[in-house]
Protein backbone atom coordinates (compact mmCIF):
# COMPACT_ATOMS: atom_id res chain seq x y z
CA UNK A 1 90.51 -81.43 -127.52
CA UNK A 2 87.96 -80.61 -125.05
CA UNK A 3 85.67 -83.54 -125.31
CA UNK A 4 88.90 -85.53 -125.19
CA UNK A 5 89.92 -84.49 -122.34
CA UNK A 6 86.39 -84.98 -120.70
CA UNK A 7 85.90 -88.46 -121.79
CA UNK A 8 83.35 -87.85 -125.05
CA UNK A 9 85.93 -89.72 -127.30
CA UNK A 10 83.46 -90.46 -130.22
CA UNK A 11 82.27 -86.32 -130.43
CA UNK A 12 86.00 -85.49 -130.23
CA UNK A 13 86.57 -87.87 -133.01
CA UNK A 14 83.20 -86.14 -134.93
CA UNK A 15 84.95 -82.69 -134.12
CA UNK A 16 88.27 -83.50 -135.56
CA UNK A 17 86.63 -84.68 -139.00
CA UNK A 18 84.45 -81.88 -139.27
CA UNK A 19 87.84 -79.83 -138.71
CA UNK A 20 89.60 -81.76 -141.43
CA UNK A 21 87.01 -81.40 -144.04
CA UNK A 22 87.01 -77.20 -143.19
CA UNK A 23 90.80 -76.90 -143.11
CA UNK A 24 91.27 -79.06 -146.41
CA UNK A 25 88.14 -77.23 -148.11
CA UNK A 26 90.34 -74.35 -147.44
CA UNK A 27 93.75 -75.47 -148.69
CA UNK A 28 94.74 -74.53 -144.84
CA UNK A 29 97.43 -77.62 -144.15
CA UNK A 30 99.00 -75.82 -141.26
CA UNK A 31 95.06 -76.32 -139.71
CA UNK A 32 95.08 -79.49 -140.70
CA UNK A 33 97.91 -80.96 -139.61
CA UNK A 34 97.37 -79.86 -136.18
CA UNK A 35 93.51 -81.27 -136.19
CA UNK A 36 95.43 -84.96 -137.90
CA UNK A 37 98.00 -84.95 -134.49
CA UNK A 38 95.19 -84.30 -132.41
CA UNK A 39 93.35 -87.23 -133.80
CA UNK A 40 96.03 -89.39 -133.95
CA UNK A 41 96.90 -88.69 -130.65
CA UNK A 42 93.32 -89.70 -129.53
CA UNK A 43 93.04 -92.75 -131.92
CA UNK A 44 96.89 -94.16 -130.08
CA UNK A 45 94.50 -94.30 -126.99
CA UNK A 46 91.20 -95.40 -127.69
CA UNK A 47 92.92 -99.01 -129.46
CA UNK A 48 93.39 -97.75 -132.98
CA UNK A 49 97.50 -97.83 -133.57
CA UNK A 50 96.93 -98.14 -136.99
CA UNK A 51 94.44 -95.48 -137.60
CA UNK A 52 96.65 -93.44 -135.28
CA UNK A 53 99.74 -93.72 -137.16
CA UNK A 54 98.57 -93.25 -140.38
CA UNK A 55 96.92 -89.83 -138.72
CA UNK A 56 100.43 -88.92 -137.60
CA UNK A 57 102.15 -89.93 -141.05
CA UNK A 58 99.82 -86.99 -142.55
CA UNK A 59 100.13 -84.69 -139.82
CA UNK A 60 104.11 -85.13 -140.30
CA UNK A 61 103.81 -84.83 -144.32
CA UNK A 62 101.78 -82.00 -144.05
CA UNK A 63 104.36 -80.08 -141.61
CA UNK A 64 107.37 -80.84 -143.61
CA UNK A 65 105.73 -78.93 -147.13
CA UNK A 66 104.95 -76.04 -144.77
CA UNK A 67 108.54 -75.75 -142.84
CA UNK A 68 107.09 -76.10 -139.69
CA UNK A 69 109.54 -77.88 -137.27
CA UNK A 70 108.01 -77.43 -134.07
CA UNK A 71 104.93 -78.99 -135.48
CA UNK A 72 107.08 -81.79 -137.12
CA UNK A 73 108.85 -82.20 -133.75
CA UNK A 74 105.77 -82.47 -131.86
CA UNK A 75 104.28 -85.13 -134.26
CA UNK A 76 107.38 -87.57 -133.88
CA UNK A 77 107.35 -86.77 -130.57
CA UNK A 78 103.73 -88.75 -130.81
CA UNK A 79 104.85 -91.20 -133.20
CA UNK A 80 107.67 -92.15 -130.86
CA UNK A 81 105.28 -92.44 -127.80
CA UNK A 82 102.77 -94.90 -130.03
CA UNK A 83 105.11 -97.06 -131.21
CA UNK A 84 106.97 -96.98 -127.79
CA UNK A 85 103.60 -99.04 -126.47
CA UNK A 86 103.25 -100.78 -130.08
CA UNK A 87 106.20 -102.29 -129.47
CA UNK A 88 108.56 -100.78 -132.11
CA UNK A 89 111.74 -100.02 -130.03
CA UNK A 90 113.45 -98.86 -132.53
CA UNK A 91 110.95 -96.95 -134.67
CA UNK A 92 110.14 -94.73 -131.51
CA UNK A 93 113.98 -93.84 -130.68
CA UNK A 94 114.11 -93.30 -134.01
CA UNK A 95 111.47 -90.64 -133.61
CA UNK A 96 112.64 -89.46 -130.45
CA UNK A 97 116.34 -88.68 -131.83
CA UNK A 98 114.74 -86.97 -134.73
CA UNK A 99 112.35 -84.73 -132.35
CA UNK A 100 115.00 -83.65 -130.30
CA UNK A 101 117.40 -82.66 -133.11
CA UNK A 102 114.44 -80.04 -134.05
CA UNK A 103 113.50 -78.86 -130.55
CA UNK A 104 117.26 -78.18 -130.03
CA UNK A 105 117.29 -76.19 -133.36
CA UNK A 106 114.42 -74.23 -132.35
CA UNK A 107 115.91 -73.81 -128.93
CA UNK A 108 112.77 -74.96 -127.74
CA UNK A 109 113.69 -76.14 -124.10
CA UNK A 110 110.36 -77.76 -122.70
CA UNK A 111 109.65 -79.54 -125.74
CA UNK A 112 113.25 -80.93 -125.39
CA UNK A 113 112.59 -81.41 -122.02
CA UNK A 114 109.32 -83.76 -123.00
CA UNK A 115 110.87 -86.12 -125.38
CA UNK A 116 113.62 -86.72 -122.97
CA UNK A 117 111.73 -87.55 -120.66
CA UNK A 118 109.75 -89.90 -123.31
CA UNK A 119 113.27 -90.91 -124.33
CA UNK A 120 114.27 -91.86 -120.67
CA UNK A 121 110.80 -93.55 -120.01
CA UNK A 122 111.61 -95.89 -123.01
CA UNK A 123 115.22 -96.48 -121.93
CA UNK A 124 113.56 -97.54 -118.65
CA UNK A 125 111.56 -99.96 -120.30
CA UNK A 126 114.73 -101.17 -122.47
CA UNK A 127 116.78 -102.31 -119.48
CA UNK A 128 119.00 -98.98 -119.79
CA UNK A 129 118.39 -97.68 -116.33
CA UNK A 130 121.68 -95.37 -116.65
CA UNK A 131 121.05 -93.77 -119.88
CA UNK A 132 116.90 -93.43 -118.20
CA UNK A 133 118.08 -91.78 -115.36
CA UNK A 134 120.66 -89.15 -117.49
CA UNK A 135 117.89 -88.11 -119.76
CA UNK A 136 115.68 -87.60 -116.58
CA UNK A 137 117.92 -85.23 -115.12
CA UNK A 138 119.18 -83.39 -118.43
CA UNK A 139 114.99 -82.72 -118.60
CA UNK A 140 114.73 -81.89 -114.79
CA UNK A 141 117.05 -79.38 -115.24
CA UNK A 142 115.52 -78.18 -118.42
CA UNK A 143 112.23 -77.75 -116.60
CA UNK A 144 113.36 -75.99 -113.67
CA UNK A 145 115.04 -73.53 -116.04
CA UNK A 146 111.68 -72.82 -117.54
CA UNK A 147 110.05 -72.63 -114.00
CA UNK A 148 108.11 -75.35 -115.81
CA UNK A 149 106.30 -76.80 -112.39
CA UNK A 150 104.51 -79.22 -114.09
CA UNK A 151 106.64 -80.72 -116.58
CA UNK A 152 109.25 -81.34 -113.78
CA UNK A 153 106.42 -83.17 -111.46
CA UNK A 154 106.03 -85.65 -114.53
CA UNK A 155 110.12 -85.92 -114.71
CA UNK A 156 110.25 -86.90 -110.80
CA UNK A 157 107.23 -89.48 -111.27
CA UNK A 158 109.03 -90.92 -114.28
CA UNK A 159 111.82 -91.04 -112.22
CA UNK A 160 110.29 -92.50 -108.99
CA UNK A 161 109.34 -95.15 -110.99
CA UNK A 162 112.76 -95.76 -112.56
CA UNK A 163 114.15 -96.01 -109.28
CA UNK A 164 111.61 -98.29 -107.41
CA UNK A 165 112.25 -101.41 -110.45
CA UNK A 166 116.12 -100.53 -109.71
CA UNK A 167 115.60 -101.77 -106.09
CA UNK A 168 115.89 -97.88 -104.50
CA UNK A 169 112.16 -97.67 -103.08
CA UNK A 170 113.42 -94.71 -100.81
CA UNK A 171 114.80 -92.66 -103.71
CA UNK A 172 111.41 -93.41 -105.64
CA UNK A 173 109.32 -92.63 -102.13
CA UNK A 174 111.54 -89.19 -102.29
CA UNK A 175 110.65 -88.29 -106.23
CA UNK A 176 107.10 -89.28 -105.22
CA UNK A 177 106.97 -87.29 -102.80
CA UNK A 178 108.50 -84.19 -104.34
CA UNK A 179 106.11 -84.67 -107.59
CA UNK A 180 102.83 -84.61 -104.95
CA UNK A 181 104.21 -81.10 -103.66
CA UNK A 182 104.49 -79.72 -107.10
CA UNK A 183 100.91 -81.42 -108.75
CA UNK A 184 99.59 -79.99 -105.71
CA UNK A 185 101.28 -76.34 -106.09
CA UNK A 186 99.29 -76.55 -109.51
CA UNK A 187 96.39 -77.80 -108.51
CA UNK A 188 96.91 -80.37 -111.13
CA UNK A 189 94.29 -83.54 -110.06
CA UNK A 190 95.74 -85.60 -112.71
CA UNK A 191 99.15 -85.60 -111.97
CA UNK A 192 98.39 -86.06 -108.09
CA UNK A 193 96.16 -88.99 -108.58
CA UNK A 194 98.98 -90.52 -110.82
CA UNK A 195 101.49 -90.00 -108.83
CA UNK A 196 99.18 -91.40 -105.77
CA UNK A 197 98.98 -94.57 -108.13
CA UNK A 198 102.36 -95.47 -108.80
CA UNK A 199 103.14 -94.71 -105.10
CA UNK A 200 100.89 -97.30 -103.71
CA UNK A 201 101.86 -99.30 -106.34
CA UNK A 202 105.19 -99.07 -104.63
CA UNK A 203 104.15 -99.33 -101.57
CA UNK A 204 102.13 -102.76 -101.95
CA UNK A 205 105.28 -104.27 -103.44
CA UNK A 206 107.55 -102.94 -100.06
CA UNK A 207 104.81 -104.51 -97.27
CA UNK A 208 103.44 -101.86 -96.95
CA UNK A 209 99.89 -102.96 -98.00
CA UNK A 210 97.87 -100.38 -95.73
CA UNK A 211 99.44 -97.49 -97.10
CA UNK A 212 99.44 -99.13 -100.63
CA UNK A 213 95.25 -99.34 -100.21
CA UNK A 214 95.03 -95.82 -98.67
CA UNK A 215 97.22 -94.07 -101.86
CA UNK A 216 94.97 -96.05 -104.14
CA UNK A 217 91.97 -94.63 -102.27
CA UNK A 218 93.21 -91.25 -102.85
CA UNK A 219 93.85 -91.54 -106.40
CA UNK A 220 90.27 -93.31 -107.06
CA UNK A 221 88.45 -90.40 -106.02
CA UNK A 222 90.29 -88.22 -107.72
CA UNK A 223 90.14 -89.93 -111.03
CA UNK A 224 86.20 -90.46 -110.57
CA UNK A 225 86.07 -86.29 -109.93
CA UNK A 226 88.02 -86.22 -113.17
CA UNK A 227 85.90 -88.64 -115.05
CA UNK A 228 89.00 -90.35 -115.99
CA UNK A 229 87.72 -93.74 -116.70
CA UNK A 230 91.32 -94.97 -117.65
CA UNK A 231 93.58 -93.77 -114.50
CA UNK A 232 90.29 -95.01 -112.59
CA UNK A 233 90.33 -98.33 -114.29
CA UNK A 234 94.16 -98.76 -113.62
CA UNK A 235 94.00 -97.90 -109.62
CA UNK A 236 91.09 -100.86 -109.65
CA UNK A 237 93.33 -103.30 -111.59
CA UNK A 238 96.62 -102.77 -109.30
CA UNK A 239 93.85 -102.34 -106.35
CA UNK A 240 92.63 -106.12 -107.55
CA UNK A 241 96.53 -107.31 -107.73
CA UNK A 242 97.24 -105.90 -103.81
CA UNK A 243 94.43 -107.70 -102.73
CA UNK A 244 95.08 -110.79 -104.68
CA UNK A 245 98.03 -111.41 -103.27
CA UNK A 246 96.91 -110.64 -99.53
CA UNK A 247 94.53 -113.59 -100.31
CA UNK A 248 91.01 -111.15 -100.78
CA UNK A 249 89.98 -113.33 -103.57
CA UNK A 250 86.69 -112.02 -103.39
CA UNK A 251 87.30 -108.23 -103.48
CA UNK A 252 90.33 -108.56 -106.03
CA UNK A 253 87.72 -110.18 -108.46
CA UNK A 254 85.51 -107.42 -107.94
CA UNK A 255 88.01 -104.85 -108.83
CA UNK A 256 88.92 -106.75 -111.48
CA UNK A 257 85.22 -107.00 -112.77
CA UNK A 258 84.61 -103.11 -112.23
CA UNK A 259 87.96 -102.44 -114.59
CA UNK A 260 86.68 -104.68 -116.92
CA UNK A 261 83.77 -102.84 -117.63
CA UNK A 262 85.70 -99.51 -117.64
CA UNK A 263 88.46 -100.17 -120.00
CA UNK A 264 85.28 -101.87 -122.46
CA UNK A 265 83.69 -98.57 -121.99
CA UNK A 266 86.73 -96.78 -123.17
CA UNK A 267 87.51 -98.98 -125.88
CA UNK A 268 91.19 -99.30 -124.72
CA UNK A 269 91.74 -102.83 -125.56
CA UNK A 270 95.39 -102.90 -124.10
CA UNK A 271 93.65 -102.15 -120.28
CA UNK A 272 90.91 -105.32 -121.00
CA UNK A 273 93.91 -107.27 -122.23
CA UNK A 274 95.90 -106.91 -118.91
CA UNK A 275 92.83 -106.95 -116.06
CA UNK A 276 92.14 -110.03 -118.12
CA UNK A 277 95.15 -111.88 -117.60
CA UNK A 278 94.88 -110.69 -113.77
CA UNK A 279 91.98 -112.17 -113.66
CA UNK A 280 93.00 -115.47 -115.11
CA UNK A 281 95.67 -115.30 -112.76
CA UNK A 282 92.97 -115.02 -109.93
CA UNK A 283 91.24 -117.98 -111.36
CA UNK A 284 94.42 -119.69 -111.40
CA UNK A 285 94.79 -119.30 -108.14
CA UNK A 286 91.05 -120.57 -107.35
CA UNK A 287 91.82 -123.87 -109.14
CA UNK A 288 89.17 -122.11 -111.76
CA UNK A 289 91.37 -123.85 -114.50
CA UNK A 290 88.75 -123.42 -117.22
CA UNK A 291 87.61 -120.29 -116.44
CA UNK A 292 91.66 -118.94 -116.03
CA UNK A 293 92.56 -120.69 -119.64
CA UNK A 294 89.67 -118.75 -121.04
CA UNK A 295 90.53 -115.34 -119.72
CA UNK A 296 94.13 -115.67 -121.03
CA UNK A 297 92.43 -116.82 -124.30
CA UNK A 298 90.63 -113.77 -124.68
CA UNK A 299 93.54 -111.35 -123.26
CA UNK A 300 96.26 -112.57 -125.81
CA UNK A 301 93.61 -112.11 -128.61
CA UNK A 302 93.35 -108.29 -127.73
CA UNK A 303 97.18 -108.46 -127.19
CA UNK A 304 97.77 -110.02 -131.07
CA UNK A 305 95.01 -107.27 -132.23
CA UNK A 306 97.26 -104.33 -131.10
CA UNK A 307 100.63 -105.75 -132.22
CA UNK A 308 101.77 -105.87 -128.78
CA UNK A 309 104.32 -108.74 -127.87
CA UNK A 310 105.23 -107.65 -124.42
CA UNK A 311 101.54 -108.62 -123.71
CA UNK A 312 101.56 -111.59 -126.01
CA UNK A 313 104.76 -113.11 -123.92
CA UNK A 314 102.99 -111.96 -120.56
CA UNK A 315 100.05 -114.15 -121.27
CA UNK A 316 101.84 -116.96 -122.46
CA UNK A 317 104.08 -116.91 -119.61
CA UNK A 318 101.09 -116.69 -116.97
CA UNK A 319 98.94 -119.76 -119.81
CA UNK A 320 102.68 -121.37 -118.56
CA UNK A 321 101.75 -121.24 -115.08
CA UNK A 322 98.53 -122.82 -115.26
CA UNK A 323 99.83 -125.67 -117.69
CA UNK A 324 102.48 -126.10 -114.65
CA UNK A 325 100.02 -126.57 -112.42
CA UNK A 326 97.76 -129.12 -113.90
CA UNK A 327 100.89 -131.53 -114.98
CA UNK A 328 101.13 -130.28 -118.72
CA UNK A 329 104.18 -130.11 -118.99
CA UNK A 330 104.85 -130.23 -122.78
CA UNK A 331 102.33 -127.40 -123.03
CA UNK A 332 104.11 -125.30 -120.45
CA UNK A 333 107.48 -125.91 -121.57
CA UNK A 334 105.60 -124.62 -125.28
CA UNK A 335 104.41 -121.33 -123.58
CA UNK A 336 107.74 -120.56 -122.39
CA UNK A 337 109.64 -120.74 -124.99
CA UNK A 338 106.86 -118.83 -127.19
CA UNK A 339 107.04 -116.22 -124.35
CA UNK A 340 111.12 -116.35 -123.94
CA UNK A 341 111.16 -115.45 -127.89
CA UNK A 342 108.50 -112.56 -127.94
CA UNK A 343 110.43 -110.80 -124.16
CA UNK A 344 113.96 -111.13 -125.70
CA UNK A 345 112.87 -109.35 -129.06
CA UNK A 346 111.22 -106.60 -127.02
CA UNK A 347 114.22 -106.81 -125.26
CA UNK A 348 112.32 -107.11 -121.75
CA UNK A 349 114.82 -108.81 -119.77
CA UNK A 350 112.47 -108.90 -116.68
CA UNK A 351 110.02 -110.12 -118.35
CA UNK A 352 112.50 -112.83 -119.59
CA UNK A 353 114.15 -113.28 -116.55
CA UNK A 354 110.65 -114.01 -114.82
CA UNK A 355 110.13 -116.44 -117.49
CA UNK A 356 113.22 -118.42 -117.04
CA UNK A 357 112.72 -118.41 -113.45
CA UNK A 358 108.84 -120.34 -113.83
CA UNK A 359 110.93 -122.51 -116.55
CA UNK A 360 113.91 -123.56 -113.99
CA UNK A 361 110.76 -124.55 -111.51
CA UNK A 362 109.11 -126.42 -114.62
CA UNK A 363 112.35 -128.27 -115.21
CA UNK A 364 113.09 -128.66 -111.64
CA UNK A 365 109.58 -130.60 -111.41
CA UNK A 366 110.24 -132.74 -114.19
CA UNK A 367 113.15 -133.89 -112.71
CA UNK A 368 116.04 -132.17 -114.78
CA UNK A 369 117.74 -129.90 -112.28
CA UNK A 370 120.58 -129.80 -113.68
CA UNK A 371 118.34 -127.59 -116.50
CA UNK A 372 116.68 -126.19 -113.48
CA UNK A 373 119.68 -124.68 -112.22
CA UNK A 374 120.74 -123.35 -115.96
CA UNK A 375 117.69 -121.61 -116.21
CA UNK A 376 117.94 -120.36 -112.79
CA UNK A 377 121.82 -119.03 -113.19
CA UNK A 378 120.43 -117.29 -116.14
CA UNK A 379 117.66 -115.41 -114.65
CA UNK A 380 119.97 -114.42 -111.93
CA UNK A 381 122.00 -112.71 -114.06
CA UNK A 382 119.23 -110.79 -115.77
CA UNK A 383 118.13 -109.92 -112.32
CA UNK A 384 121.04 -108.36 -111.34
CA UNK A 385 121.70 -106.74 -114.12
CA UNK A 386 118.38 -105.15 -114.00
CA UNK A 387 119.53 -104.20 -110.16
CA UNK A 388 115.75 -106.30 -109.32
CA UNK A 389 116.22 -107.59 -105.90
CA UNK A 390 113.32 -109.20 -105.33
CA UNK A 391 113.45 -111.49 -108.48
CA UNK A 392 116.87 -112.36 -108.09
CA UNK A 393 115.86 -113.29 -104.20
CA UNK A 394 113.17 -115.15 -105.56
CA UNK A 395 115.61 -116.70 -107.97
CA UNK A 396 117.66 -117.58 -104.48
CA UNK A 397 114.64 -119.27 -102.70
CA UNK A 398 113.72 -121.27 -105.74
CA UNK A 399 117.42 -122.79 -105.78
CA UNK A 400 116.95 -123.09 -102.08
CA UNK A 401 114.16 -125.15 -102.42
CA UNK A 402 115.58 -127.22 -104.83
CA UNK A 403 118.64 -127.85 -102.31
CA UNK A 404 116.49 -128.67 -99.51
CA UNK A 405 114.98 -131.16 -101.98
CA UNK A 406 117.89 -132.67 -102.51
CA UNK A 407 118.75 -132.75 -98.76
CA UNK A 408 121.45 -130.30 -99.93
CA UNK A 409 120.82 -128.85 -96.05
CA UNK A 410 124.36 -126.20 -96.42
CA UNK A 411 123.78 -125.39 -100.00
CA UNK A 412 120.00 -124.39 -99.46
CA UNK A 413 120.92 -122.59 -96.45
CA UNK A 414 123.53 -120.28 -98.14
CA UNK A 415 120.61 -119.79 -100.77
CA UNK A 416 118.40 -118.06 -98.51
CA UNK A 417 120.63 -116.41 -96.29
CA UNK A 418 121.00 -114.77 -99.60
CA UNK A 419 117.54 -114.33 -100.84
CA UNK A 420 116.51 -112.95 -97.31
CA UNK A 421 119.04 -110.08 -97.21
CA UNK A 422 117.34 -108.95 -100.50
CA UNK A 423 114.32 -109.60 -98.86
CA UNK A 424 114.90 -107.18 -96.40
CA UNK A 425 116.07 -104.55 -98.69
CA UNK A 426 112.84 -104.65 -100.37
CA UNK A 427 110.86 -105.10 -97.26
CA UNK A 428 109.30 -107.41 -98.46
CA UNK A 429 107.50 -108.95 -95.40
CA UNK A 430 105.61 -112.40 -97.00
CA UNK A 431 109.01 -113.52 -98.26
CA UNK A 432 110.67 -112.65 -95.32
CA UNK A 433 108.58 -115.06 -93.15
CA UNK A 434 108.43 -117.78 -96.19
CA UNK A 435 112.25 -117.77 -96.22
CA UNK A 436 113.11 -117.41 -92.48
CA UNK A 437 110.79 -120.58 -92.10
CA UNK A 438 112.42 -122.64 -94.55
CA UNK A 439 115.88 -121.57 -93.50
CA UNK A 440 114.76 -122.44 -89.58
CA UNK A 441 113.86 -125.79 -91.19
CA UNK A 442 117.19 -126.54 -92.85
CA UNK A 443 119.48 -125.57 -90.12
CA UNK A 444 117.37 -127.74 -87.75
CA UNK A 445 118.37 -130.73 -89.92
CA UNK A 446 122.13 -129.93 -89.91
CA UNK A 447 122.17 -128.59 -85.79
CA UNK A 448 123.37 -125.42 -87.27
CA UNK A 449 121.72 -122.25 -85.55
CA UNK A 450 123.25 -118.81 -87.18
CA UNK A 451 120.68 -116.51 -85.65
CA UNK A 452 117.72 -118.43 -84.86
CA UNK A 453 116.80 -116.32 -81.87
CA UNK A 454 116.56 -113.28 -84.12
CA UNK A 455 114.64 -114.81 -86.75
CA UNK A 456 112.35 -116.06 -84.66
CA UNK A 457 111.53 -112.41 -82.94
CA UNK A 458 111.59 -111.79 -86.59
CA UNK A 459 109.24 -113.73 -87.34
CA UNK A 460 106.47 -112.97 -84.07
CA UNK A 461 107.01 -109.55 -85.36
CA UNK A 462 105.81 -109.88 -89.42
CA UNK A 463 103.40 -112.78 -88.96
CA UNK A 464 100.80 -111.74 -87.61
CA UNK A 465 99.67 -109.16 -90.65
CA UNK A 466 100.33 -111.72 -93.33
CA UNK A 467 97.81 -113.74 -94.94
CA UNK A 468 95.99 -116.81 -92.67
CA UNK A 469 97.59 -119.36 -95.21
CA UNK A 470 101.08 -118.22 -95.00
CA UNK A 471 100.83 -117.98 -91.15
CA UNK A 472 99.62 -121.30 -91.24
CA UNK A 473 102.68 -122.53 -93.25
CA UNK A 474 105.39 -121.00 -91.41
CA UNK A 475 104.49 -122.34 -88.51
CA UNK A 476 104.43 -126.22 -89.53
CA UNK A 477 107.66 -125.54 -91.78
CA UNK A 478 108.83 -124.49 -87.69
CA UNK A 479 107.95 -127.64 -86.61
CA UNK A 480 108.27 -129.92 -89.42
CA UNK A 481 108.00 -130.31 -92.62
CA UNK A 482 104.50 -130.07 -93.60
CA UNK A 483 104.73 -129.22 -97.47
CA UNK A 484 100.54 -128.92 -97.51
């Protein structure tokens, strides 16, 4: 467990088998099922599902002959996490319900507490932000009856993140918050520097990009004190995404290139699989076509070798992108679909709304808008349902420009009038100016003026820390219409 812990995963795989052999030399299964959830527990996170369930399938045998139902609990309490990022929905609430049934029995509270919180974490995921959010609080309450600090830290995280994908990034600022206070009442470095994460994570997606770098600073050096390769290697991935998108090509690839190496180190194919596709996204970007193709190539490999479809339909939407982009249009429209299929069995309806958003624009350039527009009414609805502001805004803008296409000058105003109210919700500054631009742009045509004064003080105010290129555009789209 130690050298687990520490990073040595291939001596704390040596340890467990020398355990195993003692404990079955010695007809001890009580010994031995706890040394076959330890390993499986380590095997679900150095790439090894199968190996790891087949661990836990003992482990669980084993407990059952001996009448040991905290044991038992504990194991499907693993099983249910694997297959949670296997994606097997139903296997792990399966385990989950079963888990809880036993801790209840043994009126053991925190290890009720934990699978509800495992339970609400995969209701998150699910599209079930209600149910998430009750087993969240039945567990908060749980913990704080146990004076169980640290378990109700990892509750308000959880939570924090619930509520910043259900478009309340000042209730998930708030659970941040109150989880630093408690990992740092602990003294618990690992909690703080993932809390730290998913804050600037946060933070990057509410313009907020300084405080976004300065959180992931923070959680870097604690995860290199740690020697937590994997937190480390995350911060540098999400690090490489922030400054992506602020147009830091050349540092994002960097960061990208540094989690590489540490995920390979770790042998956590899941982590390569995802920098990967960031990367090809970066390449994308670059008009690195080849380069971008091959990255996704080699991501969706890993993705297929770990049974995991959410990352499968990821990379196939993002292989979509690039297809878009270089006129392939048969080949996109085949990603799509591939990817549409894979999101709506996971039941990911972000995932699938975000696809049929990049499918309405695929449609829209091919002409067919009146497909375009499906696709687009679709996604909406997802969005919303998902309470996801900023894709359903982004939904808005796309229609918008679509409109303004069309010299539709009313209907793509209404659009984003619409999309920027969400915008502003979300603080999301980039889309802000993007939108306010365009919407200058199609009033102009019509002599309308709704608030142009406002927008434009608006507009002096956010411009300036975005991005050269996207000053650059708003500016022309003020003057004219200077698509380039």
């Amino acid at each position: 467990d130690l050298l687990s812990c520490t990073g040595d995963l291939k001596g704390a795989l040596s340890a467990y088998e020398e355990a195993e052999k003692l404990y079955q030399a010695e007809h001890y299964n009580l010994g031995l099922a706890n040394v076959l959830h330890s390993g499986g527990d380590l095997l679900s996170h150095t790439g090894d599902p199968e190996g790891a369930l087949a661990a836990l399938e003992e482990a669980e045998k084993l407990y059952q002959a001996e009448h040991v139902n905290l044991g038992l609990a504990n194991v499907l309490q693993s099983r249910g996490d694997l297959l949670s990022r296997t994606g097997n929905l139903e296997g792990a609430f399966a385990a989950y319900e079963e888990a809880e049934k036993l801790y209840q029995a043994e009126h053991n509270n925190l290890g009720w507490a934990k699978v509800l919180r495992s339970r609400g974490d995969l209701l998150s995921l699910t599209g079930n932000p209600e149910g998430a959010l009750s087993a969240y609080e039945k567990a908060e309450k749980l913990y704080q009856a146990e004076h169980n600090n640290l378990g109700l830290a990892n509750v308000l995280r959880s939570r924090g993140y619930l509520l910043s994908l259900t478009g309340n990034p000042e209730g998930a600022l708030s659970a941040y918050e109150k989880a630093e206070k408690l990992y740092l009442e602990e003294q618990n470095n690992l909690g703080l520097a993932n809390v730290l994460f998913f804050r600037g994570y946060l933070l990057s997606l509410t313009g907020n990009p300084e405080g976004a770098l300065s959180a992931y600073e923070e959680a870097e050096k604690l995860f290199q004190v740690l020697h937590n390769n994997f937190g480390l290697a995350n911060v540098l991935r999400s690090r490489g995404d922030l400054l992506n998108r602020r147009g830091d090509h050349k540092g994002a690839l960097s960061a990208y290139e540094e989690a590489e190496k540490l995920y390979q180190a770790e042998h956590n194919n899941l982590g390569l699989a995802n920098v990967l596709r960031s990367r090809g996204d970066l390449l994308t970007i670059k008009d690195d076509f080849e380069g971008a193709l091959s990255a996704y190539e080699e991501a969706e490999k890993l993705f297929q070798a770990e049974h995991y479809n959410l990352g499968i339909a990821n990379v196939l939407h993002s292989r979509g992108d690039l297809l878009t982009i270089k006129d392939d249009f048969e080949g996109a429209l085949s990603a799509y679909e591939e990817a549409e299929k894979l999101f709506q069995a996971v039941q990911d309806n972000l995932g699938l709304a975000n696809v049929l958003r990049s499918g309405g624009y695929l449609l829209s350039l091919a002409g067919d808008y009146e497909g375009a527009l499906a696709a687009w009414e679709e996604a909406e609805k997802l969005y919303q349902a998902e309470h996801n502001n900023l894709g359903w805004a982004n939904v808005l803008r796309s229609r918008g420009d679509l409109l303004q296409e069309k010299k539709d000058w009313n209907g793509a105003c209404d659009c984003y009038m619409k999309a920027l109210e969400l915008y502003r919700k979300e603080q999301d500054s980039m889309s802000i100016c993007y939108t306010i631009s365009e919407l200058q742009f199609c009033e102009k045509q019509i002599g309308k003026d709704s608030d142009a004064d406002n927008h434009i003080m608006e507009l002096e105010k956010l411009l300036p820390n975005q991005p050269e290129l996207v000053q650059e555009y708003c500016k022309q789209k003020m003057i004219g219409d200077n698509r380039n």
